[in-house]
Protein backbone atom coordinates (compact mmCIF):
# COMPACT_ATOMS: atom_id res chain seq x y z
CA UNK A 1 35.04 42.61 99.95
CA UNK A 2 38.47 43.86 98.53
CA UNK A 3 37.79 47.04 101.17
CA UNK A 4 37.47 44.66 104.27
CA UNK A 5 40.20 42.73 103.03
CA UNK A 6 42.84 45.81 102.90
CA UNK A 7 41.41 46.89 106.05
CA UNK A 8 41.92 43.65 108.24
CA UNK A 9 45.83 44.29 106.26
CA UNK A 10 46.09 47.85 107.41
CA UNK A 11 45.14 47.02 111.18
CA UNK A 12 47.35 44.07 111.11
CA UNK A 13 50.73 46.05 109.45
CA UNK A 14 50.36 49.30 112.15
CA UNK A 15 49.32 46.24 115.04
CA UNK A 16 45.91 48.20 115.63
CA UNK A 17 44.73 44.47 115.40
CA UNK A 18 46.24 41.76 117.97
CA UNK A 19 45.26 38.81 119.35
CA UNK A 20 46.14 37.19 122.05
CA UNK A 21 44.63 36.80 125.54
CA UNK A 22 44.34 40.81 126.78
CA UNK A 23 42.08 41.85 129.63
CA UNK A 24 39.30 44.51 129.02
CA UNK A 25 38.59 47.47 131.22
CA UNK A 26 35.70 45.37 132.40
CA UNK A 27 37.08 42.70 133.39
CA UNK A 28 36.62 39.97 130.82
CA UNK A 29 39.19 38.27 128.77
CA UNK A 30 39.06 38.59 124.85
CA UNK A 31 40.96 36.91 122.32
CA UNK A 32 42.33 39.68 120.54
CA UNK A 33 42.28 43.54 121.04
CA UNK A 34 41.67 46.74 118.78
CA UNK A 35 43.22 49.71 119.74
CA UNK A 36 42.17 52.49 116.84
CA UNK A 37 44.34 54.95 118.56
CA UNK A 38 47.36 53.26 116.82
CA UNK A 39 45.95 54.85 113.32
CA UNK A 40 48.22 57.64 114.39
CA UNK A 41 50.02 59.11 110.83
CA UNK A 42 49.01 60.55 107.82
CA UNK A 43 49.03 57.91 105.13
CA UNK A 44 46.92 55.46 107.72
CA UNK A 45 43.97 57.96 108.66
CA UNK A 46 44.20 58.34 104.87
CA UNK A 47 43.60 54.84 103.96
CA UNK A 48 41.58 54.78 106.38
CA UNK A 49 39.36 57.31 105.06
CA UNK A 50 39.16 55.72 101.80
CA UNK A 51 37.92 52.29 103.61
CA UNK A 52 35.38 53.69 105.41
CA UNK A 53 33.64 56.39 102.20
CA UNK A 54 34.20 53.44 99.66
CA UNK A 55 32.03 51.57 102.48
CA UNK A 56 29.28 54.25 103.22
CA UNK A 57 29.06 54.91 99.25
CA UNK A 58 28.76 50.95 98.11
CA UNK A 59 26.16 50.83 101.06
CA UNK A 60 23.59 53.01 99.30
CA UNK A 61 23.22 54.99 103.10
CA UNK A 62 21.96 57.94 102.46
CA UNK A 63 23.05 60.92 104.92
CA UNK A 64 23.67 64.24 105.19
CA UNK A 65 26.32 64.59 108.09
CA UNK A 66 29.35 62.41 109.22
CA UNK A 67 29.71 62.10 113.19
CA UNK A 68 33.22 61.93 114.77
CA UNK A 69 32.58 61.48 118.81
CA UNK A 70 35.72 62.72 119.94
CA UNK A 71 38.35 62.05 120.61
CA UNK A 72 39.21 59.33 117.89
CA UNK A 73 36.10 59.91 115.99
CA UNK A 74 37.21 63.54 114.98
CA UNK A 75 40.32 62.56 112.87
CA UNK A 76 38.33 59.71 111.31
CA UNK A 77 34.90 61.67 110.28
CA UNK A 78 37.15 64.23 108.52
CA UNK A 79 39.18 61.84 106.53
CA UNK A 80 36.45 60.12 105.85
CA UNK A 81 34.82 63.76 104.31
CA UNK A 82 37.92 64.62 102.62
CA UNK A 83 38.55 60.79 100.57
């Protein structure tokens, strides 16, 4: 769980990760907000790469493709293919 655990860090350091009380585009009130967008430089998407293929590869998923819907799915499918 090392993975999730530098994750949850990551998120937290570049504030991707917040809680609070923040209102949702629906409507509802959550107690903390995630707002990928925010994984916006080179050495983040890269670590974030890493998190996500050590993931999918300790999984034992098998798969053929990675799927990035844009627009922040792009950036992340292709670090994901190049960690």
């Amino acid at each position: 769980m090392i993975i999730a655990k530098d994750f949850i860090q990551l998120a937290l350091k570049k504030q991707v990760l917040r809680f609070g009380e923040f209102t949702l585009k629906s409507g509802r009130i959550s107690p903390y907000f995630f707002n990928a967008g925010l994984f916006d430089d080179g050495e983040s998407l890269a670590l974030l790469g890493e998190y996500y293929a050590q993931s999918i590869e300790q999984s034992g998923l098998q798969f053929d493709m990675l799927y990035g819907p844009a627009y922040k799915g792009i950036p992340i499918a292709t670090t994901i293919a190049t960690a």
